[in-house]
N, C-alpha and C. Protein backbone atom coordinates (compact mmCIF):
# COMPACT_ATOMS: atom_id res chain seq x y z
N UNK A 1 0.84 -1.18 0.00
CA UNK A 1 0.00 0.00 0.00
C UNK A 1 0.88 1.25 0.00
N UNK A 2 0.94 2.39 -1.06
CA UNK A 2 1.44 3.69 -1.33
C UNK A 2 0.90 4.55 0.00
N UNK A 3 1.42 4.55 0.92
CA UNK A 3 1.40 5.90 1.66
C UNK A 3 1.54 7.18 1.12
N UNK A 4 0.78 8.30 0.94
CA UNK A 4 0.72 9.30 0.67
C UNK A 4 0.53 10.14 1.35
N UNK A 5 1.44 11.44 1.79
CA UNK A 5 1.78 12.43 3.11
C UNK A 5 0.86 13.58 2.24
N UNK A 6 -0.36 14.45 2.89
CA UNK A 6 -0.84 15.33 2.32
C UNK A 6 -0.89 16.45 3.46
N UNK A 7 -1.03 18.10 3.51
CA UNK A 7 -1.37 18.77 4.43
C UNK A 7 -3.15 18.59 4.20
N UNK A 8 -3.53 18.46 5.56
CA UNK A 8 -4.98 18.43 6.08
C UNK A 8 -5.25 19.85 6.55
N UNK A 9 -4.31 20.40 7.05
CA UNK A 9 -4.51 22.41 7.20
C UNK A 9 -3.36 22.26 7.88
N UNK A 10 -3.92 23.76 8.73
CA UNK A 10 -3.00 24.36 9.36
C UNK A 10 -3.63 25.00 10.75
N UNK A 11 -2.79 24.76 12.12
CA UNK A 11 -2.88 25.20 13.29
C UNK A 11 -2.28 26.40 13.52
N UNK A 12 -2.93 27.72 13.98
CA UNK A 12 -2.47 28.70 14.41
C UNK A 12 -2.47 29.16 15.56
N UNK A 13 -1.24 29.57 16.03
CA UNK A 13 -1.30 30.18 17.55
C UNK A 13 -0.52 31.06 17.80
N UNK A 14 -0.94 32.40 18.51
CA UNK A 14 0.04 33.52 18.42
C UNK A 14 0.22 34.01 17.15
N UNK A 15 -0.47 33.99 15.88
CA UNK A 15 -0.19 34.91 14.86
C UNK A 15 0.93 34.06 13.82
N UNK A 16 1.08 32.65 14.58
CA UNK A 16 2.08 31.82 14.04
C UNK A 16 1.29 30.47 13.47
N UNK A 17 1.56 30.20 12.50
CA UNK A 17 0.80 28.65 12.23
C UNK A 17 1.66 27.58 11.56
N UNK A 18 1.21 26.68 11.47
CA UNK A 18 2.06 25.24 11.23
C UNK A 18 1.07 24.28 10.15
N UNK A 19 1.60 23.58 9.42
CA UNK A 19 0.70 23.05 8.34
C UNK A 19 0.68 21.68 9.09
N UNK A 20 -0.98 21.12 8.73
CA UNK A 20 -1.11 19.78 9.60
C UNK A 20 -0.73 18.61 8.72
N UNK A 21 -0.36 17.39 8.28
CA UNK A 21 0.04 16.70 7.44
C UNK A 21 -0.98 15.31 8.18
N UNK A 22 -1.43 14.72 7.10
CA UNK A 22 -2.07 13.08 7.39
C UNK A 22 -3.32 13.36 7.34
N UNK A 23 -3.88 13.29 8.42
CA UNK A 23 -5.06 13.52 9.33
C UNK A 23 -5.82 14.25 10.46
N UNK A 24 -6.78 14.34 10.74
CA UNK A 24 -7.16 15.19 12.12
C UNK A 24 -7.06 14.13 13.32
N UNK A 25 -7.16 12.95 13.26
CA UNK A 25 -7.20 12.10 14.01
C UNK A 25 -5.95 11.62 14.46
N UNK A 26 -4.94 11.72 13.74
CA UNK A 26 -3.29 11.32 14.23
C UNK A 26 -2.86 12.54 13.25
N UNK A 27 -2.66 13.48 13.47
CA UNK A 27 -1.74 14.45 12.73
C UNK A 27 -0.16 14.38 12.95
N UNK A 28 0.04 15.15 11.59
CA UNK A 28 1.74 15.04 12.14
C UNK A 28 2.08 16.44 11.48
N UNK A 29 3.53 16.49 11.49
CA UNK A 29 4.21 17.97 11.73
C UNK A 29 5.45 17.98 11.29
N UNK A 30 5.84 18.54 10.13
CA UNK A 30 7.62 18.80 9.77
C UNK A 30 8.02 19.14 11.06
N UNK A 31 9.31 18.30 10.93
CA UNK A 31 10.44 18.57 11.90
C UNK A 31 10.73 20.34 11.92
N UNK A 32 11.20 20.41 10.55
CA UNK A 32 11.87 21.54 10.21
C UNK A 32 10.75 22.67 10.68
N UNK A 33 9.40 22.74 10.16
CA UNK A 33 8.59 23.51 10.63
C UNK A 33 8.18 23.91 12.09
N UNK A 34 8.19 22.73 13.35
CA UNK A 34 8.27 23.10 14.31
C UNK A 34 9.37 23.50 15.19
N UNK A 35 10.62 23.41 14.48
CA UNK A 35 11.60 23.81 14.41
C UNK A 35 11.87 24.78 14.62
N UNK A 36 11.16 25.51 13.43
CA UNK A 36 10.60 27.32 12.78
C UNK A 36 9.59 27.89 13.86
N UNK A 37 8.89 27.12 14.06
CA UNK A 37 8.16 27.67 15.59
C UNK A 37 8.34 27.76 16.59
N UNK A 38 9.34 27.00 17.33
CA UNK A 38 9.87 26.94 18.77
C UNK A 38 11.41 27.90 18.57
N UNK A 39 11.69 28.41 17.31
CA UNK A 39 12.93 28.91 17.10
C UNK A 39 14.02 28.06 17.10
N UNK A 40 14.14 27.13 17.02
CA UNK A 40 15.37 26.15 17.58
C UNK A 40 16.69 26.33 16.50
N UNK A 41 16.24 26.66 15.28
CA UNK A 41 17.32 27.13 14.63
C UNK A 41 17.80 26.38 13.57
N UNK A 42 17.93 26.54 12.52
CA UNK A 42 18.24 25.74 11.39
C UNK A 42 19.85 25.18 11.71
N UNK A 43 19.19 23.80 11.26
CA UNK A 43 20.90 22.75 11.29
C UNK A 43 20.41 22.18 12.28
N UNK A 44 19.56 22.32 13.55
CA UNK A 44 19.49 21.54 14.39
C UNK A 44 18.41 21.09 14.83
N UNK A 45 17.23 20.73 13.49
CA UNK A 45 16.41 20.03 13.47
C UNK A 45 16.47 18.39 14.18
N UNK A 46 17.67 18.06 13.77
CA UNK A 46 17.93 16.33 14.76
C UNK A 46 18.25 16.99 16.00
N UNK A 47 18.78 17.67 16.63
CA UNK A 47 18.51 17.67 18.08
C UNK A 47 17.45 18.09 18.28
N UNK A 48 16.39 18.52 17.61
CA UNK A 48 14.86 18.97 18.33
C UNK A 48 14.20 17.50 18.33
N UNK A 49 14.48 16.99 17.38
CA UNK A 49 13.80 15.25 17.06
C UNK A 49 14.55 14.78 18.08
N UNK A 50 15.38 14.83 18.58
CA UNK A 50 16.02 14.06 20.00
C UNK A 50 15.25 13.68 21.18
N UNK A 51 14.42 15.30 20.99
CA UNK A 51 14.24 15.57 22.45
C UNK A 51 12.75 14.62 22.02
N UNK A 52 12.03 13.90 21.36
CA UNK A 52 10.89 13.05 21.29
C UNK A 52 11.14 11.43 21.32
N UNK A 53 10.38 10.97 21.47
CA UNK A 53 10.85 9.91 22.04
C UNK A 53 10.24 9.17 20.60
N UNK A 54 10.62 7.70 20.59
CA UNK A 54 11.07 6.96 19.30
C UNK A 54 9.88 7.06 18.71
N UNK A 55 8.71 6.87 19.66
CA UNK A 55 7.19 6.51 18.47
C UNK A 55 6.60 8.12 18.05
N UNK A 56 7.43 9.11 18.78
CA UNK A 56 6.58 10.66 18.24
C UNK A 56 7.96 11.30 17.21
N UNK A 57 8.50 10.21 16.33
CA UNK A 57 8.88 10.82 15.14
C UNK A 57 8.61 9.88 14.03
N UNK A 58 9.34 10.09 12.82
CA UNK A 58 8.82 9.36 11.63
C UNK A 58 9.52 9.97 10.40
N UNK A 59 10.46 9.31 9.62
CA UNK A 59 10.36 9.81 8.17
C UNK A 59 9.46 9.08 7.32
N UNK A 60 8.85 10.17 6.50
CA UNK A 60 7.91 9.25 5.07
C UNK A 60 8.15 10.39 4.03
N UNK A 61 7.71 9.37 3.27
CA UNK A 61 8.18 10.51 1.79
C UNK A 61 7.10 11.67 1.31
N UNK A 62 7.28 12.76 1.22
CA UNK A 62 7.18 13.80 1.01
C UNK A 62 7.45 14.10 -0.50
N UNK A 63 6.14 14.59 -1.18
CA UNK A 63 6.41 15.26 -2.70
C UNK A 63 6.52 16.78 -2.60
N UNK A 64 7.50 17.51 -2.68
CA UNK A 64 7.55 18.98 -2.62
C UNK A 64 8.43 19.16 -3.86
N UNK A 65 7.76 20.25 -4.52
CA UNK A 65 7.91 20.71 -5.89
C UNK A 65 8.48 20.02 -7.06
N UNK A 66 7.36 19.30 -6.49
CA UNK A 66 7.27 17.75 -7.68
C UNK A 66 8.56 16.72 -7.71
N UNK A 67 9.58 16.92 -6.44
CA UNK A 67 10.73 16.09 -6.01
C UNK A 67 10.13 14.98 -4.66
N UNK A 68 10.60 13.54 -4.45
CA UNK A 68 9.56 13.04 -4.03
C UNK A 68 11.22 12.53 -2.82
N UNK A 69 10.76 13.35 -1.59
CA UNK A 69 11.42 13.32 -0.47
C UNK A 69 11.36 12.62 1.13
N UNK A 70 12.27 12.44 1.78
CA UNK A 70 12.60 11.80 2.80
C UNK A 70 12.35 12.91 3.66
N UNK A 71 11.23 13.44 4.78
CA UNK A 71 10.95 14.20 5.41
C UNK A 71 10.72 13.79 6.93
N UNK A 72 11.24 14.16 7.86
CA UNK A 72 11.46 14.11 9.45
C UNK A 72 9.69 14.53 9.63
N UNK A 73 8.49 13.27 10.23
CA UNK A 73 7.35 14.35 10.73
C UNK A 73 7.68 14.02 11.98
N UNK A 74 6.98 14.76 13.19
CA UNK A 74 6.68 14.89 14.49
C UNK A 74 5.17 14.57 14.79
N UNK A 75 4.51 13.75 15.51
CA UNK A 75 3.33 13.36 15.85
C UNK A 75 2.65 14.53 17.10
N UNK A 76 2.01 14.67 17.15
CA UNK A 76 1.41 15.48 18.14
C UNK A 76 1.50 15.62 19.33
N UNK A 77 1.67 13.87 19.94
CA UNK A 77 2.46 13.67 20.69
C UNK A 77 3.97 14.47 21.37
N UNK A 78 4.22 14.30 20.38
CA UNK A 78 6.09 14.82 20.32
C UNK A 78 6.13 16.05 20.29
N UNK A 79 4.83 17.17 19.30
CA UNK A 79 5.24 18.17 19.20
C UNK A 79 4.76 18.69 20.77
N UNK A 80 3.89 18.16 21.64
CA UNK A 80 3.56 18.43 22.99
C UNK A 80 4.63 18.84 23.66
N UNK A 81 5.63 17.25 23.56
CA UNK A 81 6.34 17.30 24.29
C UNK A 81 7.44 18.46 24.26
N UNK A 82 7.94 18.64 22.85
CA UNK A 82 8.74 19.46 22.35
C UNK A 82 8.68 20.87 23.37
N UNK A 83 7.12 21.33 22.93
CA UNK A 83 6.12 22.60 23.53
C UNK A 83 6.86 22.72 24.65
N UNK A 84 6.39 21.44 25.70
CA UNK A 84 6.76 21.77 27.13
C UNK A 84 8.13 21.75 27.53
N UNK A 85 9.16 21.39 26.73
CA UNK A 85 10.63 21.63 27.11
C UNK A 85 11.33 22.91 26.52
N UNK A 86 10.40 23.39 25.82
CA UNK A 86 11.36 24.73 25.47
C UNK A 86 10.83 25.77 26.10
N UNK A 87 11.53 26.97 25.77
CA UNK A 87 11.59 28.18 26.88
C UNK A 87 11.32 29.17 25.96
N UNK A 88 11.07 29.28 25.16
CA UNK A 88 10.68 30.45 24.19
C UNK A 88 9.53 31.30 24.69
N UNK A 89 9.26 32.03 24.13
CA UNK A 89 8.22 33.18 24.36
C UNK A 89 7.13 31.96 23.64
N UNK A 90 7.10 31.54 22.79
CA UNK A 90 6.05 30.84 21.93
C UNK A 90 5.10 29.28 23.05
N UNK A 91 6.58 28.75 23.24
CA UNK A 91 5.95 27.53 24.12
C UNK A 91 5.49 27.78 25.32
N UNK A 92 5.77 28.99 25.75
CA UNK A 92 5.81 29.48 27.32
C UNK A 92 4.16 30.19 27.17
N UNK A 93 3.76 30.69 26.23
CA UNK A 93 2.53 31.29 26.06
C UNK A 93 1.27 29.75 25.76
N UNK A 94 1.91 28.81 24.86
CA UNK A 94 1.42 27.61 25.18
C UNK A 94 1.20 26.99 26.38
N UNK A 95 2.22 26.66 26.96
CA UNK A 95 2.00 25.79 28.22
C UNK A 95 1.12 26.92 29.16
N UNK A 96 0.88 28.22 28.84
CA UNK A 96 0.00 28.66 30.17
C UNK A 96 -1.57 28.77 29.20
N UNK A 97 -1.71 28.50 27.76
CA UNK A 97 -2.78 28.19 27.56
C UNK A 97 -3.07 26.54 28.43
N UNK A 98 -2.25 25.71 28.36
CA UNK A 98 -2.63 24.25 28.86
C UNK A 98 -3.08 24.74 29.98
N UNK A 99 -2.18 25.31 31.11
CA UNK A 99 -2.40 25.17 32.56
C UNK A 99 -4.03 25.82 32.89
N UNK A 100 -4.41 26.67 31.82
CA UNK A 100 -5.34 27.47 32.38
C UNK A 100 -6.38 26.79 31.56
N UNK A 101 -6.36 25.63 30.98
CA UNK A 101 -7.11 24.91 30.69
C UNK A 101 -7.35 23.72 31.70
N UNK A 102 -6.46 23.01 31.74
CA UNK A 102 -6.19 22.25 32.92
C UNK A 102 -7.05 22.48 34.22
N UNK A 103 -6.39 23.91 35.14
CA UNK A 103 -7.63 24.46 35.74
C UNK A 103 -8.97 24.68 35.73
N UNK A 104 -9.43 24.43 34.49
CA UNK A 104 -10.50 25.01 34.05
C UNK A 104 -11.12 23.40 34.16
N UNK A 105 -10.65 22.74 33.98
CA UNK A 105 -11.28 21.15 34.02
C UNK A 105 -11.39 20.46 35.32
N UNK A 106 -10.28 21.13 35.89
CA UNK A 106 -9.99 20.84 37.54
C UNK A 106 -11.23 21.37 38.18
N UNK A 107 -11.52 22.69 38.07
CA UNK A 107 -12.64 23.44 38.83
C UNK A 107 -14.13 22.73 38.21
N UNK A 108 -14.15 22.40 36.84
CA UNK A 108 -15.34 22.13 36.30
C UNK A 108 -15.69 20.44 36.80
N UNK A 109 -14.48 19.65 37.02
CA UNK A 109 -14.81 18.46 37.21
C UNK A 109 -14.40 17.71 38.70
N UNK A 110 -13.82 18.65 39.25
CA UNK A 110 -13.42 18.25 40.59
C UNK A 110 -12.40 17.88 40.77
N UNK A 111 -12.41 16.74 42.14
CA UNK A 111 -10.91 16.68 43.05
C UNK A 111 -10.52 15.51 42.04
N UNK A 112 -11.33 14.81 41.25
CA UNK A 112 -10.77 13.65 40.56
C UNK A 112 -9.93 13.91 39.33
N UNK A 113 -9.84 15.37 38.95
CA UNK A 113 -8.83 15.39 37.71
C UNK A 113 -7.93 15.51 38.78
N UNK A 114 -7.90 16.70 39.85
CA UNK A 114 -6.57 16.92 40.78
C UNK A 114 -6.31 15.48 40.93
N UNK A 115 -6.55 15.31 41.47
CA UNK A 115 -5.86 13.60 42.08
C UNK A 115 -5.14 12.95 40.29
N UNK A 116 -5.55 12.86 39.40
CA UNK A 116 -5.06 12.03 38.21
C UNK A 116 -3.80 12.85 38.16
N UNK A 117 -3.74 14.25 38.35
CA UNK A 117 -2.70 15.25 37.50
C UNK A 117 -1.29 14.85 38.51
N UNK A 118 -2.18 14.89 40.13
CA UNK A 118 -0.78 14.77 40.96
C UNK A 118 -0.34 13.70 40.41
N UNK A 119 -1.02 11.96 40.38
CA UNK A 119 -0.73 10.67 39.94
C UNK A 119 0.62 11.13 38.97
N UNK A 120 0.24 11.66 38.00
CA UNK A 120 1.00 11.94 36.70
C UNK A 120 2.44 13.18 36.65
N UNK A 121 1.85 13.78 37.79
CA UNK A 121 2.73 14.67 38.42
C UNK A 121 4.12 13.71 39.14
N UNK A 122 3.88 12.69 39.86
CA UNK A 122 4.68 11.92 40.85
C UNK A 122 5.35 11.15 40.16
N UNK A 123 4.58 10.27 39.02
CA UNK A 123 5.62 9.90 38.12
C UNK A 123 7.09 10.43 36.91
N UNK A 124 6.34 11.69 36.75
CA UNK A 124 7.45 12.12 36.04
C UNK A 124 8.27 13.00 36.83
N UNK A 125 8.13 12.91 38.39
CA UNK A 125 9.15 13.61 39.11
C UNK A 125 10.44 12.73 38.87
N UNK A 126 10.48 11.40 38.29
CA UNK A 126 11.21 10.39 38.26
C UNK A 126 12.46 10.23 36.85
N UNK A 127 12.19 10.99 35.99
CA UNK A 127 12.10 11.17 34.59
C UNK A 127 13.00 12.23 34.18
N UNK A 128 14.28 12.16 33.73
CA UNK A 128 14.44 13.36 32.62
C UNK A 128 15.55 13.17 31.37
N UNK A 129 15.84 13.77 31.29
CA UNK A 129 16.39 14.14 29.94
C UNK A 129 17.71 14.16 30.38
N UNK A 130 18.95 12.79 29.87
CA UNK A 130 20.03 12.87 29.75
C UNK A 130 20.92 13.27 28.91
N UNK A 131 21.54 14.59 28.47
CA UNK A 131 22.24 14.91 27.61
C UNK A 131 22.76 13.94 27.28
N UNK A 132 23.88 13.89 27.66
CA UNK A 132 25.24 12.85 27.60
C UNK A 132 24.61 11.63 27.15
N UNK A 133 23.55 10.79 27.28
CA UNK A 133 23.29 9.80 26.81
C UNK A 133 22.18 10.25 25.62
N UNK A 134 21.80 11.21 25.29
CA UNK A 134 21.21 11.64 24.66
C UNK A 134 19.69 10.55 24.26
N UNK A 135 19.02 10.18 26.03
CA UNK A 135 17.85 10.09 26.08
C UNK A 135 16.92 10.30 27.76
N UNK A 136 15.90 9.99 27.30
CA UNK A 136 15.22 9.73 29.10
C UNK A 136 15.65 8.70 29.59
N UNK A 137 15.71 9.32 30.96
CA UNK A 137 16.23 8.07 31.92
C UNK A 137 15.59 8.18 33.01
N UNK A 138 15.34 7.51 34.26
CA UNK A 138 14.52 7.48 35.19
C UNK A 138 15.08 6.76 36.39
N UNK A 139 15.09 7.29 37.66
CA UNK A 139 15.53 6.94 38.61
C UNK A 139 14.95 5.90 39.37
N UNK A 140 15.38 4.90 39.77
CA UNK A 140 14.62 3.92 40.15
C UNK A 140 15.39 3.25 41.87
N UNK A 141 14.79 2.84 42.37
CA UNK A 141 14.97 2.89 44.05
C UNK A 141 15.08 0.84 43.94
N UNK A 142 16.63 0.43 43.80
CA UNK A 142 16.60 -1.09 44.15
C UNK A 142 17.09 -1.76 45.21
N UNK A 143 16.86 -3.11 45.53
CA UNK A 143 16.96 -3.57 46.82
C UNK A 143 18.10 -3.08 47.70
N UNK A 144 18.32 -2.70 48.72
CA UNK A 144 19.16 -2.13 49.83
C UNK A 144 18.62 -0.54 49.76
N UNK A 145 17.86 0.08 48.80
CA UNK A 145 17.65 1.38 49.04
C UNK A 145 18.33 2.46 48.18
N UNK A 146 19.66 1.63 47.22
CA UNK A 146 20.17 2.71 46.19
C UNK A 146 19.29 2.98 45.24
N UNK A 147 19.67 3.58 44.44
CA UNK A 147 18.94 4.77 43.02
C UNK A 147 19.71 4.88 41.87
N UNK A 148 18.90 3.89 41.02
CA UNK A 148 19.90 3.54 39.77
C UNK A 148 19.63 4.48 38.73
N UNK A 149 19.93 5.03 37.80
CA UNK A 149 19.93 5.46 36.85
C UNK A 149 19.11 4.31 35.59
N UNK A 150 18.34 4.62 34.84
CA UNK A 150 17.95 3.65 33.52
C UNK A 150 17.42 4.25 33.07
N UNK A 151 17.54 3.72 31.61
CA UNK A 151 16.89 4.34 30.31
C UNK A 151 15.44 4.49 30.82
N UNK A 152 14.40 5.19 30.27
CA UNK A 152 13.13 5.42 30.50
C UNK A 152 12.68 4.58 29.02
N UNK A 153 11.48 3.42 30.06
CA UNK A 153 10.37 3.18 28.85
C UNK A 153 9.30 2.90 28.89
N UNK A 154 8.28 3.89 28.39
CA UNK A 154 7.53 4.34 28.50
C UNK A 154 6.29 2.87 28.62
């Protein structure tokens, strides 16, 4: 079966928008383009794909100006994640649209989203981002009481 990569639209936020590729139901996202949105800077599109973890990237082929190409997408997933690790003016205006959404579900639905968020909160106190190994890793508590270092999987 021919996979065929098409834009489905485009998401705008802040006066900034991004073209959607696939579907509305699993969308995906040029590397390079969210790239262009978080500022990260040309040439270092593979370290922005770093920072996602294996199933929120993807190359598929891409037809642009009638040349039929090998293109980096980002899943929605990934571009989340992306969102919440950078520091830009752009993601930083994002993540306080989330939070004040978040709240807004908290107050509308009660102590039972609080309680899920801390759940989700406690786990990824466990979790981060190893340069040097250039992935997640997660601290883990084994018999006698030490704290090992390991890859994170999800």
């Amino acid at each position: 079966m021919k996979m065929e990569i098409k834009i489905v639209g485009e998401v705008k936020f802040r006066n900034r928008a991004i073209k959607v590729y696939g579907d509305w139901d699993a969308p995906l996202f040029k590397a390079a383009d969210v790239a262009d949105l978080v500022e990260y800077g040309e040439g270092n599109v593979w370290n922005l794909v770093r920072l996602c973890e294996e199933d929120e990237h993807m190359v598929l082929p891409l037809v642009t100006a009638g040349q039929k190409r090998q293109v980096t997408f980002i899943t929605e997933t990934g571009l989340y994640n992306i969102l919440s690790q950078s520091r830009k003016p752009l993601a930083r205006a994002w993540r306080r649209v989330v939070h004040e959404e978040l709240i807004a579900l908290r107050r509308s639905q009660g102590k039972n989203v609080s309680e899920k968020f801390d759940e989700w909160d406690h786990l990824a106190d466990n979790i981060y981002f190893d340069e040097e190994r250039g992935c997640l890793m997660r601290s883990v508590t084994v018999q006698g009481g030490d704290v090992e270092q390991v890859p994170y999987e999800p």
